[in-house]
N, C-alpha and C. Protein backbone atom coordinates (compact mmCIF):
# COMPACT_ATOMS: atom_id res chain seq x y z
N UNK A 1 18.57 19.50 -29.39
CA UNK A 1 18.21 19.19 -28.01
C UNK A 1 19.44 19.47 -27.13
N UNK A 2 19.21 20.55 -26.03
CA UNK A 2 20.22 20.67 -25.07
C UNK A 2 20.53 19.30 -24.13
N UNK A 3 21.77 19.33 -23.52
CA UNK A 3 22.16 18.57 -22.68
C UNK A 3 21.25 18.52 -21.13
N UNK A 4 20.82 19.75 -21.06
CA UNK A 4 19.58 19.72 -19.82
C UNK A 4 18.48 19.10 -20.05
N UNK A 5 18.05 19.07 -21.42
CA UNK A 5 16.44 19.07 -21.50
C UNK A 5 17.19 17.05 -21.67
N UNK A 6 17.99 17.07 -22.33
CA UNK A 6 17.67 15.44 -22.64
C UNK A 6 17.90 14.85 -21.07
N UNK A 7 18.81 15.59 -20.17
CA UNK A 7 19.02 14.92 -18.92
C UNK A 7 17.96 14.17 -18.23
N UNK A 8 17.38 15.75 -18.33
CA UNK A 8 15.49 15.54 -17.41
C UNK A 8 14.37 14.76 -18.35
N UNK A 9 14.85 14.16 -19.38
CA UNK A 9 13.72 12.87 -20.20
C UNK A 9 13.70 12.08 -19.00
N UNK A 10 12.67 11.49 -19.32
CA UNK A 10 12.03 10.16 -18.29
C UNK A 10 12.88 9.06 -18.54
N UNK A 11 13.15 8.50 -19.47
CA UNK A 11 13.79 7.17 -19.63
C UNK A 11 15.42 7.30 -19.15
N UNK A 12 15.88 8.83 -19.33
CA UNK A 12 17.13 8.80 -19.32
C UNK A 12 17.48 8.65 -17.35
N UNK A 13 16.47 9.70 -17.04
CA UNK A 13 16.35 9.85 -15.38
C UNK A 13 15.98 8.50 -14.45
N UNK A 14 15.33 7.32 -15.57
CA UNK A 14 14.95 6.25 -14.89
C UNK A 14 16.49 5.09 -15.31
N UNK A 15 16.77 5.37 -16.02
CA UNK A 15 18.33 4.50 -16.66
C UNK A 15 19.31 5.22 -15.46
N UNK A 16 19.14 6.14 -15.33
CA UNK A 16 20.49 6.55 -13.92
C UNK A 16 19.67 6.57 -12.99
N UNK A 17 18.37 6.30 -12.20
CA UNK A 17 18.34 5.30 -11.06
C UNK A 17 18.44 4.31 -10.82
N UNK A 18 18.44 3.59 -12.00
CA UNK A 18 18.31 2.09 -11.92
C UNK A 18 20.07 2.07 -11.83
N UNK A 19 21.00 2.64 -12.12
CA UNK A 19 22.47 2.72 -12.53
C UNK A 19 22.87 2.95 -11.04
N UNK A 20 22.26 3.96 -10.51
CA UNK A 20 22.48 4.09 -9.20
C UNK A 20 22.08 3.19 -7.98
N UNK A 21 21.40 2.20 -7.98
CA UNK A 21 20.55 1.55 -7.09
C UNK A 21 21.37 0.49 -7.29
N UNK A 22 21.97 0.09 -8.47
CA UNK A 22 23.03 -1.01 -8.80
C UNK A 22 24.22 -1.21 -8.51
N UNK A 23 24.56 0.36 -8.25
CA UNK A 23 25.95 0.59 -7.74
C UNK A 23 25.85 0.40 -6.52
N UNK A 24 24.31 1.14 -5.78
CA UNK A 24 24.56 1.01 -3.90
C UNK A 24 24.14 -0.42 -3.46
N UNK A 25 23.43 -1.19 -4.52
CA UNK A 25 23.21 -2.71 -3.78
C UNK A 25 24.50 -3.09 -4.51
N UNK A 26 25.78 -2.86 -5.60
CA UNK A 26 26.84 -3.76 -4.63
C UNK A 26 28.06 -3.35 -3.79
N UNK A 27 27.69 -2.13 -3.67
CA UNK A 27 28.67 -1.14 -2.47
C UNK A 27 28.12 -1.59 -1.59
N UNK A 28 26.74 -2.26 -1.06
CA UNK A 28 26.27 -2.54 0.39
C UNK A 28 26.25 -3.52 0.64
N UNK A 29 26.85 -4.54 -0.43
CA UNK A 29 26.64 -6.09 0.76
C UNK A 29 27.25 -6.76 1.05
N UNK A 30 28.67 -5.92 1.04
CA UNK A 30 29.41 -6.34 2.34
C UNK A 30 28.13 -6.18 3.56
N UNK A 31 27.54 -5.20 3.96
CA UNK A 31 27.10 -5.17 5.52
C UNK A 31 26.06 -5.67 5.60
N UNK A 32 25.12 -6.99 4.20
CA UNK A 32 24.39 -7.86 4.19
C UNK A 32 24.85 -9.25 5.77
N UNK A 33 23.90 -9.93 5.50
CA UNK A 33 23.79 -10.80 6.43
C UNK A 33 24.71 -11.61 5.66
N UNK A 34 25.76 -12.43 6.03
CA UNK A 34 26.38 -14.01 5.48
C UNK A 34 25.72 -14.84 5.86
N UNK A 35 25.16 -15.59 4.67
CA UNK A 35 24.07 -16.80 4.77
C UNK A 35 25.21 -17.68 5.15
N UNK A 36 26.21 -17.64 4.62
CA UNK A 36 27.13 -19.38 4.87
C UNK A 36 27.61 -19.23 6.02
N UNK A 37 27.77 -18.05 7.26
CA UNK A 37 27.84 -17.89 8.42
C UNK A 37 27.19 -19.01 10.02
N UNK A 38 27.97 -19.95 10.14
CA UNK A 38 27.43 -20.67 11.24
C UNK A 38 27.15 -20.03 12.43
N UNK A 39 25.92 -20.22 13.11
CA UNK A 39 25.21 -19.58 13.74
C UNK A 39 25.52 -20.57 15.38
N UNK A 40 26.26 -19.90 16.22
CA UNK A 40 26.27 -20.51 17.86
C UNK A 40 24.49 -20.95 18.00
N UNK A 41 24.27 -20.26 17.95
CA UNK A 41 22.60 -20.77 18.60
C UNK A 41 21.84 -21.36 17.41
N UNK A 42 20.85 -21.92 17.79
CA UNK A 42 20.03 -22.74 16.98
C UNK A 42 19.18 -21.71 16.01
N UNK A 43 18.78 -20.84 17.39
CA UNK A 43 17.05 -20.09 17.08
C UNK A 43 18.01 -18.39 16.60
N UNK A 44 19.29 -18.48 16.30
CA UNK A 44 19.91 -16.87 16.25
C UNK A 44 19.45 -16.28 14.94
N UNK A 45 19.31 -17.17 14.34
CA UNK A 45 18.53 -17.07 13.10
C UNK A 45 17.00 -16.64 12.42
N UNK A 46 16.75 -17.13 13.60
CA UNK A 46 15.39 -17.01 13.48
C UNK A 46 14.87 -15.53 13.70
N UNK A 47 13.77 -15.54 12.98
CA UNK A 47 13.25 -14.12 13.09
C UNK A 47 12.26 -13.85 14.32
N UNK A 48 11.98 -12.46 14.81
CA UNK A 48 11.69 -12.28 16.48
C UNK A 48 10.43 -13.06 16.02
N UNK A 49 9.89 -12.95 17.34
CA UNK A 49 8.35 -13.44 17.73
C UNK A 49 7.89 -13.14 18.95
N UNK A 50 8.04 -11.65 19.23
CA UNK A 50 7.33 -11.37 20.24
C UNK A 50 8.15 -12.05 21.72
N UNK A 51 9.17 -12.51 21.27
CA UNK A 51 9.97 -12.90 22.48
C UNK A 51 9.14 -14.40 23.02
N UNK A 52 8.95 -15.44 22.37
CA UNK A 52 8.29 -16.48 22.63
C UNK A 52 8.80 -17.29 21.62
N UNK A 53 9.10 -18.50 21.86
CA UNK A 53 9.03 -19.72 20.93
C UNK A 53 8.12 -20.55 21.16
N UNK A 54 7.60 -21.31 19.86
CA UNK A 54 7.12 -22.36 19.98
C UNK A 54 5.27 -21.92 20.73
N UNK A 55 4.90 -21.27 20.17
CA UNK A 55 3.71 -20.51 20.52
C UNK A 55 2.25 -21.34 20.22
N UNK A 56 1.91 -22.06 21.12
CA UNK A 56 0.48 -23.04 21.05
C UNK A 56 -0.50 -22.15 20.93
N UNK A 57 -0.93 -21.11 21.17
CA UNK A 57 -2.15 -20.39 21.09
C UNK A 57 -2.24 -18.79 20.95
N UNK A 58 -1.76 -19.45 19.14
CA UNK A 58 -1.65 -18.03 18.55
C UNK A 58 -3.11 -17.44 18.24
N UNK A 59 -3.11 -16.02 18.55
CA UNK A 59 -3.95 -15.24 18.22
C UNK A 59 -4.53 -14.72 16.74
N UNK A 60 -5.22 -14.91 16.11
CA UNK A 60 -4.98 -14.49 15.01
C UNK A 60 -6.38 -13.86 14.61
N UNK A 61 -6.50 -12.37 14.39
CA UNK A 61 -7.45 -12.06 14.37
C UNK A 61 -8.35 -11.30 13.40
N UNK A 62 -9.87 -11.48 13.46
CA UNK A 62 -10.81 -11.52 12.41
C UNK A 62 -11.22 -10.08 11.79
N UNK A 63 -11.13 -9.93 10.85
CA UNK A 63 -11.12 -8.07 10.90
C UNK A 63 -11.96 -8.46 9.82
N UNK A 64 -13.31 -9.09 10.00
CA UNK A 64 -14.48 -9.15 9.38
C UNK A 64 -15.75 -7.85 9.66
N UNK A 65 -15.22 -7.52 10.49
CA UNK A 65 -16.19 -6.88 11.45
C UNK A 65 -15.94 -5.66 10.89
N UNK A 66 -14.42 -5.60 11.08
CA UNK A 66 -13.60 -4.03 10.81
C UNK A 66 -14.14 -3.55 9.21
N UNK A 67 -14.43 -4.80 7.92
CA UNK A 67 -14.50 -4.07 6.79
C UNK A 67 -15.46 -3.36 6.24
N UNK A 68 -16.53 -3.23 7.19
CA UNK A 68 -17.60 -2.37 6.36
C UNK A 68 -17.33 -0.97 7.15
N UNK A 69 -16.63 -1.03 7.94
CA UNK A 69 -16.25 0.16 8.46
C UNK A 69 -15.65 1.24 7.58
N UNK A 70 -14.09 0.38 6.97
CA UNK A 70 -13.15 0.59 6.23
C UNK A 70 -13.57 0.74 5.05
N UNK A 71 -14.69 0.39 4.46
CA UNK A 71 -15.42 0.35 3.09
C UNK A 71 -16.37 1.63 3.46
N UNK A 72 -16.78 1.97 4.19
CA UNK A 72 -17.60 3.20 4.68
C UNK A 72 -16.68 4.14 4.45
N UNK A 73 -15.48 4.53 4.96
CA UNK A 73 -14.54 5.59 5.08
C UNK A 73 -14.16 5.50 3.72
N UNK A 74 -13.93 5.04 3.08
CA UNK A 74 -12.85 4.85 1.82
C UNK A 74 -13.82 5.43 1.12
N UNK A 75 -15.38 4.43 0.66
CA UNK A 75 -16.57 5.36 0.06
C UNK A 75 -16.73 6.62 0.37
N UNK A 76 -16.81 7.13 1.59
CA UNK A 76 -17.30 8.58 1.84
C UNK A 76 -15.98 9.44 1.44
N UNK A 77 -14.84 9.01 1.89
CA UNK A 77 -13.61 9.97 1.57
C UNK A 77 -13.40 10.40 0.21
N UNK A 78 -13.87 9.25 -0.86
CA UNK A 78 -13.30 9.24 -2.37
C UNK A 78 -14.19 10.64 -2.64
N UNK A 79 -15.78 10.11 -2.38
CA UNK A 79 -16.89 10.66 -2.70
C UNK A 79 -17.00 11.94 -1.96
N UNK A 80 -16.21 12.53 -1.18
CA UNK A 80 -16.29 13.52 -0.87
C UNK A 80 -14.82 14.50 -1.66
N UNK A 81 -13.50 13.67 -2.03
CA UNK A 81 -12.86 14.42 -2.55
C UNK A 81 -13.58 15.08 -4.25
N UNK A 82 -14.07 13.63 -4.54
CA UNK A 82 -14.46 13.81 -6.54
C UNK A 82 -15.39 15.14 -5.86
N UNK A 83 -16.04 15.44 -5.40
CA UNK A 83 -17.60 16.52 -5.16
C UNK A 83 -16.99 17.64 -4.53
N UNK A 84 -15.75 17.45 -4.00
CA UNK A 84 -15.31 19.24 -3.50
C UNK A 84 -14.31 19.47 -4.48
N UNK A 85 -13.75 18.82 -5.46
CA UNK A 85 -12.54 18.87 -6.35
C UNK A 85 -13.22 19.11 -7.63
N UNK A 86 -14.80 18.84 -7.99
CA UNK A 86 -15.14 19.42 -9.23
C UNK A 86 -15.27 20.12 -9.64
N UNK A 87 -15.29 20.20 -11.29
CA UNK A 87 -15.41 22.01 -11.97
C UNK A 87 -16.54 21.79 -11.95
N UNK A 88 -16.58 23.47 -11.86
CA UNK A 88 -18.25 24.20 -11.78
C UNK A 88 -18.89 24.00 -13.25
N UNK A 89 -17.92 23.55 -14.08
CA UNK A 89 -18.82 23.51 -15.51
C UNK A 89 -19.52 22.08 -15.51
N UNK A 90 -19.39 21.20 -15.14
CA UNK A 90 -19.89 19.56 -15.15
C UNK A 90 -20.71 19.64 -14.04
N UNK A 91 -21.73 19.81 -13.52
CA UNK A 91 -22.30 19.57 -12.35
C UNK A 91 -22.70 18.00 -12.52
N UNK A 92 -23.00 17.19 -13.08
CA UNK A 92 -23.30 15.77 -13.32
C UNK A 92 -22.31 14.91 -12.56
N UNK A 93 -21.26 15.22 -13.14
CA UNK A 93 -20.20 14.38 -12.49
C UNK A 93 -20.45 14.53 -10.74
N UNK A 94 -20.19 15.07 -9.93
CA UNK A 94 -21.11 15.11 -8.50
C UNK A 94 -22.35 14.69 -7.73
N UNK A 95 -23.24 14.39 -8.99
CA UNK A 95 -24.37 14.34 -8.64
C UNK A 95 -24.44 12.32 -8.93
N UNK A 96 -23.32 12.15 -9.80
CA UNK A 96 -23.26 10.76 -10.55
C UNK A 96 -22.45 10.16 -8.98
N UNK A 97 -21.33 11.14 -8.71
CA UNK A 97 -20.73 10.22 -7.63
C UNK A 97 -21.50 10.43 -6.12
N UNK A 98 -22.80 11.03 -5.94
CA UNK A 98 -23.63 10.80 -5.23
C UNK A 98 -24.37 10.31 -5.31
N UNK A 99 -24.77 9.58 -6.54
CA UNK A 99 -25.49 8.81 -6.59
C UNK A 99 -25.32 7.01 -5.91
N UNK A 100 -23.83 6.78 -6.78
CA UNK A 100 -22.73 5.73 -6.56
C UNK A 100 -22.74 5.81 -5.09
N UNK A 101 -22.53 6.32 -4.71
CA UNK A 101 -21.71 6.24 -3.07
C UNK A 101 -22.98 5.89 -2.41
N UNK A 102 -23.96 6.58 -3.07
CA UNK A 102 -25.44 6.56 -2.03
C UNK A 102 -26.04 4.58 -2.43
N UNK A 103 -25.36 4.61 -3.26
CA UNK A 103 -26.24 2.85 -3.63
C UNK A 103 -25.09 2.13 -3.09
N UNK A 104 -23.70 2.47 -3.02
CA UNK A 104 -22.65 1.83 -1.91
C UNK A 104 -23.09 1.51 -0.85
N UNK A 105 -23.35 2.56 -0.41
CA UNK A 105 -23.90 2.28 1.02
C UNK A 105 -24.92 1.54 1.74
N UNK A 106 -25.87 1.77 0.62
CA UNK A 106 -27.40 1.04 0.81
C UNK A 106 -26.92 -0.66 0.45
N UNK A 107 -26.01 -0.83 -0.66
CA UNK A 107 -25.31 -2.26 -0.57
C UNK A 107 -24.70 -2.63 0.44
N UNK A 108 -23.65 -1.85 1.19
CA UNK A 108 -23.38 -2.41 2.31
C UNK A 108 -24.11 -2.33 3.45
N UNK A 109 -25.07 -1.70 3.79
CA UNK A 109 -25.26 -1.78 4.75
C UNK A 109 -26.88 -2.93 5.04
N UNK A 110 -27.05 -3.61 3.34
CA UNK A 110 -28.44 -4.00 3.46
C UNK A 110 -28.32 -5.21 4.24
N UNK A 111 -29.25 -5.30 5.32
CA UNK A 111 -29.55 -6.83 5.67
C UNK A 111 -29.76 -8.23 4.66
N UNK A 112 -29.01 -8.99 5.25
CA UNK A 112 -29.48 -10.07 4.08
C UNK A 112 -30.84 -10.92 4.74
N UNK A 113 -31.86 -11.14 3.78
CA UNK A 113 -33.59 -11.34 4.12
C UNK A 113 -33.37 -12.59 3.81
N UNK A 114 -32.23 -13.26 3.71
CA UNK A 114 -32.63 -14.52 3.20
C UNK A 114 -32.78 -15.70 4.25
């Protein structure tokens, strides 16, 4: 085994990132935050908020509405990559993920009768 081919192994290429990522997190924290650093202000610490403290009537909002949307796109996108990305020798497989997507849909979109 050459010195190239063993370089480019997986375990060896993942042992010198991990070697490297170790070296730059402790070359970098010196320019970390000092936790034991006393802070002039109370709130300097604190993380933003929209430029407001102490916020009585937070917004927080319902993206119930948004997921059958997001479940629509995600279904049609998958189901359209598997059906333009298939080989011409399997025609089943296409016809299986039109099938799926087509009873997706009819699930999400059924009224509930109850």
């Amino acid at each position: 085994m050459t010195m190239e081919i063993f370089l480019f192994a997986p375990p060896v290429v993942f042992a010198i990132f991990v070697l490297l990522f170790l070296l730059f997190s402790r070359r970098l924290t010196k320019y970390s935050t000092n936790l034991d650093k006393k802070f002039e202000d109370d709130h300097e610490a604190d993380s933003y908020a929209c430029g407001e403290r102490n916020v009585q009537h937070y917004v927080n909002p319902d993206y119930s509405q948004f997921f059958p949307y997001a479940f629509f796109f995600t279904i049609l996108h998958v189901l359209v990559l598997v059906v333009v990305t298939a080989p011409k020798d399997s025609p089943i497989l296409p016809i299986a993920y039109i099938v799926s997507g087509a009873l997706a849909m009819l699930v999400l979109f059924k009224k509930d009768e109850s």
